[in-house]
N, C-alpha and C. Protein backbone atom coordinates (compact mmCIF):
# COMPACT_ATOMS: atom_id res chain seq x y z
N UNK A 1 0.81 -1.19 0.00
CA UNK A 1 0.00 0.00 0.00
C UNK A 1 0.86 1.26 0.00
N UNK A 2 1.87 1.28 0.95
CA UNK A 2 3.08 2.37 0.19
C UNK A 2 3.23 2.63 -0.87
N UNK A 3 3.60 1.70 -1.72
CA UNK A 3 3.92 1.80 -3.03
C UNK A 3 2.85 2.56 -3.59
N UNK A 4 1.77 1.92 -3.82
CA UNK A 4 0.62 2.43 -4.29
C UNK A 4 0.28 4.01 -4.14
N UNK A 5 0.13 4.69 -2.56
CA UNK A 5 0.26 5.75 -2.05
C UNK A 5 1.29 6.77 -2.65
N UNK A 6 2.88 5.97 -2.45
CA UNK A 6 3.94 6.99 -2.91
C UNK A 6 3.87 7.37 -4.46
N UNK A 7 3.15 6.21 -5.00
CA UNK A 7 2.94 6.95 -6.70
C UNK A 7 2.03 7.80 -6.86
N UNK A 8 0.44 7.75 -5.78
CA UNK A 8 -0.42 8.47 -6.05
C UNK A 8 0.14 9.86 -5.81
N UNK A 9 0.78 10.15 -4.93
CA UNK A 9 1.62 11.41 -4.35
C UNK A 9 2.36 12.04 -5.91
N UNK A 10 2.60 10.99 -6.85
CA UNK A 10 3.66 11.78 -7.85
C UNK A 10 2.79 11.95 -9.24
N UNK A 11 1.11 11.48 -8.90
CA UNK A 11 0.44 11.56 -9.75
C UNK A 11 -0.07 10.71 -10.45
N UNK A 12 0.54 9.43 -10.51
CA UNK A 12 1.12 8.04 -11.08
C UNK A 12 0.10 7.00 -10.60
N UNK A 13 -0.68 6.06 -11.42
CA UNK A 13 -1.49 4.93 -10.83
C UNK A 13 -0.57 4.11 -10.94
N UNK A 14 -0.56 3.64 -10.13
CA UNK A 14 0.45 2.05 -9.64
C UNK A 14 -0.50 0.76 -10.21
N UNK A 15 0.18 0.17 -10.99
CA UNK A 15 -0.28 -1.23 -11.28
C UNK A 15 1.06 -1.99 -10.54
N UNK A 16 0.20 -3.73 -10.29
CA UNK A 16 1.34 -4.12 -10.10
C UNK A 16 0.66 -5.72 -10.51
N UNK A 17 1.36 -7.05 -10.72
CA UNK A 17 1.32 -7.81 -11.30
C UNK A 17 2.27 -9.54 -10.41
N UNK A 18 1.65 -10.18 -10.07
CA UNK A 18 2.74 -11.22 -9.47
C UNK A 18 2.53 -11.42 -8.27
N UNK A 19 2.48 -10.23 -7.69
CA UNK A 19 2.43 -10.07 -5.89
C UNK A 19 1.32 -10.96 -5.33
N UNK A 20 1.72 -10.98 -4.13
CA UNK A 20 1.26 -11.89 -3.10
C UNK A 20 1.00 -11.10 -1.78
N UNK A 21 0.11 -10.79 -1.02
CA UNK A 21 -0.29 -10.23 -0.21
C UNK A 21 -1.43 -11.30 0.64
N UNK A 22 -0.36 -12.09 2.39
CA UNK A 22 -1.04 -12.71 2.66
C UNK A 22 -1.83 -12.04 3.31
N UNK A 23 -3.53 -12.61 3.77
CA UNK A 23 -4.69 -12.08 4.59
C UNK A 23 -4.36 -12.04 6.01
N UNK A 24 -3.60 -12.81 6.09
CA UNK A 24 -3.38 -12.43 7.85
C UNK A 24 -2.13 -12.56 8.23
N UNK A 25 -1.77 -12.01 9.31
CA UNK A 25 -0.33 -11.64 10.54
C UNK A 25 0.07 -10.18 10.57
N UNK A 26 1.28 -10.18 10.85
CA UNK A 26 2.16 -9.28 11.16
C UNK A 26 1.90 -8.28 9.56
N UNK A 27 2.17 -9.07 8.57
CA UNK A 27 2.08 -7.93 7.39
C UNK A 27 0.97 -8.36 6.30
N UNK A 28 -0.08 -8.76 7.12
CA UNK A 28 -1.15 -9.05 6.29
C UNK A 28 -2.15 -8.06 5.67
N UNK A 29 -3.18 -8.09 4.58
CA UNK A 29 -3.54 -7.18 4.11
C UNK A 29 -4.53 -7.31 3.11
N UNK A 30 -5.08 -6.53 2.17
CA UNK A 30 -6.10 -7.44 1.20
C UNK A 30 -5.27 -5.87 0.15
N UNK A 31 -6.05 -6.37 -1.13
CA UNK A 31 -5.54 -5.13 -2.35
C UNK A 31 -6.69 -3.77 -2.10
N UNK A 32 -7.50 -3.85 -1.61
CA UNK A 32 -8.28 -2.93 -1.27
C UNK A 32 -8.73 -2.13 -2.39
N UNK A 33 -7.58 -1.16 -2.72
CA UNK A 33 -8.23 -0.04 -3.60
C UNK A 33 -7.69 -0.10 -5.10
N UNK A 34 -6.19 -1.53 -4.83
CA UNK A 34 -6.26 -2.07 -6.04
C UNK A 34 -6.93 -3.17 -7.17
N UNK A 35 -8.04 -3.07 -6.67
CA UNK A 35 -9.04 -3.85 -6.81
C UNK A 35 -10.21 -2.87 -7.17
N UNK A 36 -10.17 -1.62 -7.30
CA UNK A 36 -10.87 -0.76 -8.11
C UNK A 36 -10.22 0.58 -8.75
N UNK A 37 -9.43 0.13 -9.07
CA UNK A 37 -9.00 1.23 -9.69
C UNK A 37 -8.81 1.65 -11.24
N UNK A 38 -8.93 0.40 -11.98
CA UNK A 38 -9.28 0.18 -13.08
C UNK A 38 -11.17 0.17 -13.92
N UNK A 39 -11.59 0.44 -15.01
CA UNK A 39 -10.31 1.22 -15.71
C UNK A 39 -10.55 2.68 -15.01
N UNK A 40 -9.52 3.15 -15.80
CA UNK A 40 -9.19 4.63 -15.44
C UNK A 40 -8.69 5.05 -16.46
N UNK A 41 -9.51 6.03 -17.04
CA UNK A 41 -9.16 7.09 -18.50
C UNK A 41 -9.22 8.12 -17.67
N UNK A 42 -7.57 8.85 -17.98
CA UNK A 42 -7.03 9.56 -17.00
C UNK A 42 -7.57 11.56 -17.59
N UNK A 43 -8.29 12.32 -16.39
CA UNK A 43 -8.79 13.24 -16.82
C UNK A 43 -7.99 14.79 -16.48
N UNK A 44 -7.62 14.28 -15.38
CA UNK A 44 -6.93 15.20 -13.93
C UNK A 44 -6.04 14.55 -13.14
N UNK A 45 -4.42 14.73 -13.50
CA UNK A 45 -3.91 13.89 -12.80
C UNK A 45 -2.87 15.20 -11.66
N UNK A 46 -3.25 14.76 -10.43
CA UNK A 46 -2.33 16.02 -9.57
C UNK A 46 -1.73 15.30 -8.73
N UNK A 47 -0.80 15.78 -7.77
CA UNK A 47 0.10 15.95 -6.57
C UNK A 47 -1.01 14.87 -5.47
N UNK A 48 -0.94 13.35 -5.40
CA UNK A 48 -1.79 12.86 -4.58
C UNK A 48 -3.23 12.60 -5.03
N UNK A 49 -3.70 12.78 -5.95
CA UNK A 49 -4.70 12.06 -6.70
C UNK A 49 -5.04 12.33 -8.33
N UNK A 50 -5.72 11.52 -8.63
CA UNK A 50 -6.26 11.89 -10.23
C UNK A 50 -8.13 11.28 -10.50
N UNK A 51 -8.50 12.35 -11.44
CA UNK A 51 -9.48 11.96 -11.83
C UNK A 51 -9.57 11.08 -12.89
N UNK A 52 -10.49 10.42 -13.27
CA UNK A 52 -11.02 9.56 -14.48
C UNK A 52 -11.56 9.62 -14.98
N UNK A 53 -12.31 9.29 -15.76
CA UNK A 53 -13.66 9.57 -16.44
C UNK A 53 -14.42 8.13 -15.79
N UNK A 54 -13.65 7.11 -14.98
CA UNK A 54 -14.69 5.73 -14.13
C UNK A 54 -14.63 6.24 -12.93
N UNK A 55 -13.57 7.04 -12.45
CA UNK A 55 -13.69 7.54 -10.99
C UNK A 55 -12.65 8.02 -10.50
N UNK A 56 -12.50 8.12 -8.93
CA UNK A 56 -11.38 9.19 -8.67
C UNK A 56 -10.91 8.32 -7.86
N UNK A 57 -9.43 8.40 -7.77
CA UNK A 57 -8.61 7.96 -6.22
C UNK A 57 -7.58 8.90 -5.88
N UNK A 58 -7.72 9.26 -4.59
CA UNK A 58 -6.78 9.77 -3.62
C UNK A 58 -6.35 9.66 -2.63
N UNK A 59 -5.13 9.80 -1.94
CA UNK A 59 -4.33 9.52 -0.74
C UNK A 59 -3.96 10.80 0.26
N UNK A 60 -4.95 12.08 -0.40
CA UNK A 60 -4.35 12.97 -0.07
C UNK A 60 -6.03 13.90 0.72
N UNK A 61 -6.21 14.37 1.58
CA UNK A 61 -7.45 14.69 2.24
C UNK A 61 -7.62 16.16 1.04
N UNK A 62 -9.23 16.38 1.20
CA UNK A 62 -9.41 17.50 -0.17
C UNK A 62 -10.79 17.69 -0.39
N UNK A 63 -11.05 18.29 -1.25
CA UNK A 63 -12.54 18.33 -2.22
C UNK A 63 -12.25 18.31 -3.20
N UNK A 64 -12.97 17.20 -3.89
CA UNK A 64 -12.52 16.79 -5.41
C UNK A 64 -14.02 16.60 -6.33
N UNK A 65 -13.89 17.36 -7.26
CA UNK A 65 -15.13 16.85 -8.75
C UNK A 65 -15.41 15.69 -8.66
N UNK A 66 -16.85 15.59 -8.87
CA UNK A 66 -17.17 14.09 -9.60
C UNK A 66 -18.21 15.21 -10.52
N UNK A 67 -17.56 14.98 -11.96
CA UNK A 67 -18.42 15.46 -12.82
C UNK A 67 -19.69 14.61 -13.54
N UNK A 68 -20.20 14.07 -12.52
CA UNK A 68 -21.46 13.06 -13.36
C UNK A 68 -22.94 13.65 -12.60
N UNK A 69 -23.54 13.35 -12.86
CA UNK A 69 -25.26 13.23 -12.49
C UNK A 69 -25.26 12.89 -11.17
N UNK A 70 -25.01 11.37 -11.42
CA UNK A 70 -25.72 10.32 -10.23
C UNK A 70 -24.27 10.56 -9.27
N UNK A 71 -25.28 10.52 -8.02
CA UNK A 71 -24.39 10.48 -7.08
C UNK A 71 -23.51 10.02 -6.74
N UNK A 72 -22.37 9.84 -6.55
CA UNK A 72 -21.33 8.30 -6.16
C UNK A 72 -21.16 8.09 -4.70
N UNK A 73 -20.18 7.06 -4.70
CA UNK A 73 -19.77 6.41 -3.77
C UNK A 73 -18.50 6.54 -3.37
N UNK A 74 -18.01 6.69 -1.93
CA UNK A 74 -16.66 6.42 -1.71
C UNK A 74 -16.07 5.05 -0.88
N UNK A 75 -15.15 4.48 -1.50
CA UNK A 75 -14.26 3.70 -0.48
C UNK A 75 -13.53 3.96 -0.14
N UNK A 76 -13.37 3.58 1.25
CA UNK A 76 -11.87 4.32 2.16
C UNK A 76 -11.41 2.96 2.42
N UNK A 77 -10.00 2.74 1.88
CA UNK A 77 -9.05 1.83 2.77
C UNK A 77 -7.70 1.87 3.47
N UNK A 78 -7.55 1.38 4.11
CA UNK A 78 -6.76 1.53 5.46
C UNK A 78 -4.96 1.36 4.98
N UNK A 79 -3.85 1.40 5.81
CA UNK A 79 -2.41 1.28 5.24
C UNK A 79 -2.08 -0.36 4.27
N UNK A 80 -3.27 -1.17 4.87
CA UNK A 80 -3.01 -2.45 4.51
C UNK A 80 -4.01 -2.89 3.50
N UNK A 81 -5.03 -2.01 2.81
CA UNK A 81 -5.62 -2.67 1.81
C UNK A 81 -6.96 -2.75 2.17
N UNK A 82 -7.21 -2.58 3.77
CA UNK A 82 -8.57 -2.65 4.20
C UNK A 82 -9.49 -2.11 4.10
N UNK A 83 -10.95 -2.26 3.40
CA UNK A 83 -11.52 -0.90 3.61
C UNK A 83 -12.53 -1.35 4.84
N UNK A 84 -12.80 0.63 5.26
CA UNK A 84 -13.07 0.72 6.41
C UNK A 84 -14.26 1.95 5.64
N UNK A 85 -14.78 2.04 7.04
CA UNK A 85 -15.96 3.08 7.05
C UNK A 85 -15.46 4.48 6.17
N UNK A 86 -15.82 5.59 5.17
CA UNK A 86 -15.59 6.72 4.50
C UNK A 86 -15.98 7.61 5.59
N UNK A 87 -14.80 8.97 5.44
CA UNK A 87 -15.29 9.95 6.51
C UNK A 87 -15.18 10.88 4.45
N UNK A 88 -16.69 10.92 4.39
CA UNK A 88 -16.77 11.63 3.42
C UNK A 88 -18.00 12.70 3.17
N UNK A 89 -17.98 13.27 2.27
CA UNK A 89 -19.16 14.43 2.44
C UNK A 89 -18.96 14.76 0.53
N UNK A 90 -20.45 14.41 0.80
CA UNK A 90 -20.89 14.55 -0.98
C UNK A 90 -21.74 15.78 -0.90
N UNK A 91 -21.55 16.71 -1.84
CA UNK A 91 -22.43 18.13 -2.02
C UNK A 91 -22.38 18.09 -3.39
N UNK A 92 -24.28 18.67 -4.12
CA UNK A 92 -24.10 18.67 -5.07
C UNK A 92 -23.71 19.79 -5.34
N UNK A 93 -23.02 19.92 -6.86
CA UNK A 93 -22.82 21.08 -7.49
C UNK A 93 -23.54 21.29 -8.80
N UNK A 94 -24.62 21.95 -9.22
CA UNK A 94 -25.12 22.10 -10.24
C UNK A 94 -25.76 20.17 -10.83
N UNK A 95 -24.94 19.88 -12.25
CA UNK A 95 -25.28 18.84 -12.55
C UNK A 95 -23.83 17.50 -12.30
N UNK A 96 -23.26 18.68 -11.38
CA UNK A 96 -22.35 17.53 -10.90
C UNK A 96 -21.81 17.52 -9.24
N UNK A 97 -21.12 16.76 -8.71
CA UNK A 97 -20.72 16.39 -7.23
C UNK A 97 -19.70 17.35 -7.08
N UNK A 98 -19.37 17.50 -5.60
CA UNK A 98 -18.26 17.68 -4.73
C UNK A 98 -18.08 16.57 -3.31
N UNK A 99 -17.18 16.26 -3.46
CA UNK A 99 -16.71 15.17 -2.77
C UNK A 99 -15.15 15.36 -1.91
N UNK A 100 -15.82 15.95 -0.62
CA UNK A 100 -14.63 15.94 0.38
C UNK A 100 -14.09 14.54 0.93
N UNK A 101 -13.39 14.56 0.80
CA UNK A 101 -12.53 13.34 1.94
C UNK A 101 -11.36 13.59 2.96
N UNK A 102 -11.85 12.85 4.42
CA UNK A 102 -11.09 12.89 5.34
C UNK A 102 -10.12 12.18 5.22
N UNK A 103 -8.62 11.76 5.27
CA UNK A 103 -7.88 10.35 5.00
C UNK A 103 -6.84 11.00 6.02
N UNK A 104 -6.13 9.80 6.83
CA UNK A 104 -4.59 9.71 7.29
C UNK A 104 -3.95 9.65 5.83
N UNK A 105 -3.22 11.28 5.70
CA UNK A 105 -2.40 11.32 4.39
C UNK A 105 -1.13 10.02 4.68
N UNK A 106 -1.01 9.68 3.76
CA UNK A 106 0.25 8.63 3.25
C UNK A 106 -0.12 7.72 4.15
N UNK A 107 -1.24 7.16 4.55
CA UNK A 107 -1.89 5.96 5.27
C UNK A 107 -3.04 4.96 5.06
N UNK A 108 -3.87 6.23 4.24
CA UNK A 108 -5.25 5.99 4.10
C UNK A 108 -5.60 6.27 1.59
N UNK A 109 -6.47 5.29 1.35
CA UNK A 109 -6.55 5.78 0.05
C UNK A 109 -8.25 5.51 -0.15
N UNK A 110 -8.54 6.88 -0.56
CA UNK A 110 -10.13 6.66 -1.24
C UNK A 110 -10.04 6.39 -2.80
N UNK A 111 -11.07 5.68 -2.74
CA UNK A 111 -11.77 5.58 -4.51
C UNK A 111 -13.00 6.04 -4.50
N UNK A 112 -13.90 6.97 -5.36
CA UNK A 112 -14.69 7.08 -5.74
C UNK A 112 -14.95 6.95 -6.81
N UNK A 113 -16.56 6.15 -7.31
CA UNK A 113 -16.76 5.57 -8.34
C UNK A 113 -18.18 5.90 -8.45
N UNK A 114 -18.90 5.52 -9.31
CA UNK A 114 -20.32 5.61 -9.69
C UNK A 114 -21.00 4.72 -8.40
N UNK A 115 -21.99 5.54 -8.05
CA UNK A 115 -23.14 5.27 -6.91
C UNK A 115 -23.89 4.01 -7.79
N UNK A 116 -24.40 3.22 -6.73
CA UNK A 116 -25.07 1.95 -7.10
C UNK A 116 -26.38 2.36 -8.04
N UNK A 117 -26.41 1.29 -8.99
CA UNK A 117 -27.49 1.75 -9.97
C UNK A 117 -28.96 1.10 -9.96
């Protein structure tokens, strides 16, 4: 999840391929937010997050666009892949969102994606 984090910081979506991440102990973990982050047609890419045109991820606390209609959704996951409860706040704007997120910077990573249909 570092990894992942330290690229979002440089703007950069991290893929990765091979890895093994066991579910439990000392450095256990699940892929969390690499497990939605695809696809991603890149719209807005900054300092700690980028937009998409499928959705947004960031590692960095903020208010960020969701330029669609329907409302979305956020996932928050934890240093290890976990997701956990969103400390988030959706406001509309016109015909599109604003979407604050709370996160432990360089700890914590949200995804936001399209609200359930």
């Amino acid at each position: 999840m570092r990894t992942v984090i330290a690229h979002l910081r440089f703007g950069i979506l991290y893929d990765c391929y091979g890895t093994d991440s066991p579910p439990a102990g000392e450095r256990g973990g699940e892929y969390g937010p690499l497990n939605h982050r695809f696809p991603f047609t890149p719209v807005e890419l900054r300092e700690g997050w980028g937009l998409g045109e499928e959705r947004l991820l960031t590692c960095v606390s903020g208010t960020f666009p969701w330029p669609h209609a329907a409302e979305p959704r956020v996932l928050l996951f934890d240093s290890r892949g976990r997701e956990k409860p969103a400390d988030a706040e959706l406001r509309r704007d016109g015909d599109a969102w604003r979407v604050t997120v709370t996160l432990e910077d360089w700890w914590e990573v949200a995804v936001v994606l399209p609200g359930e249909t």
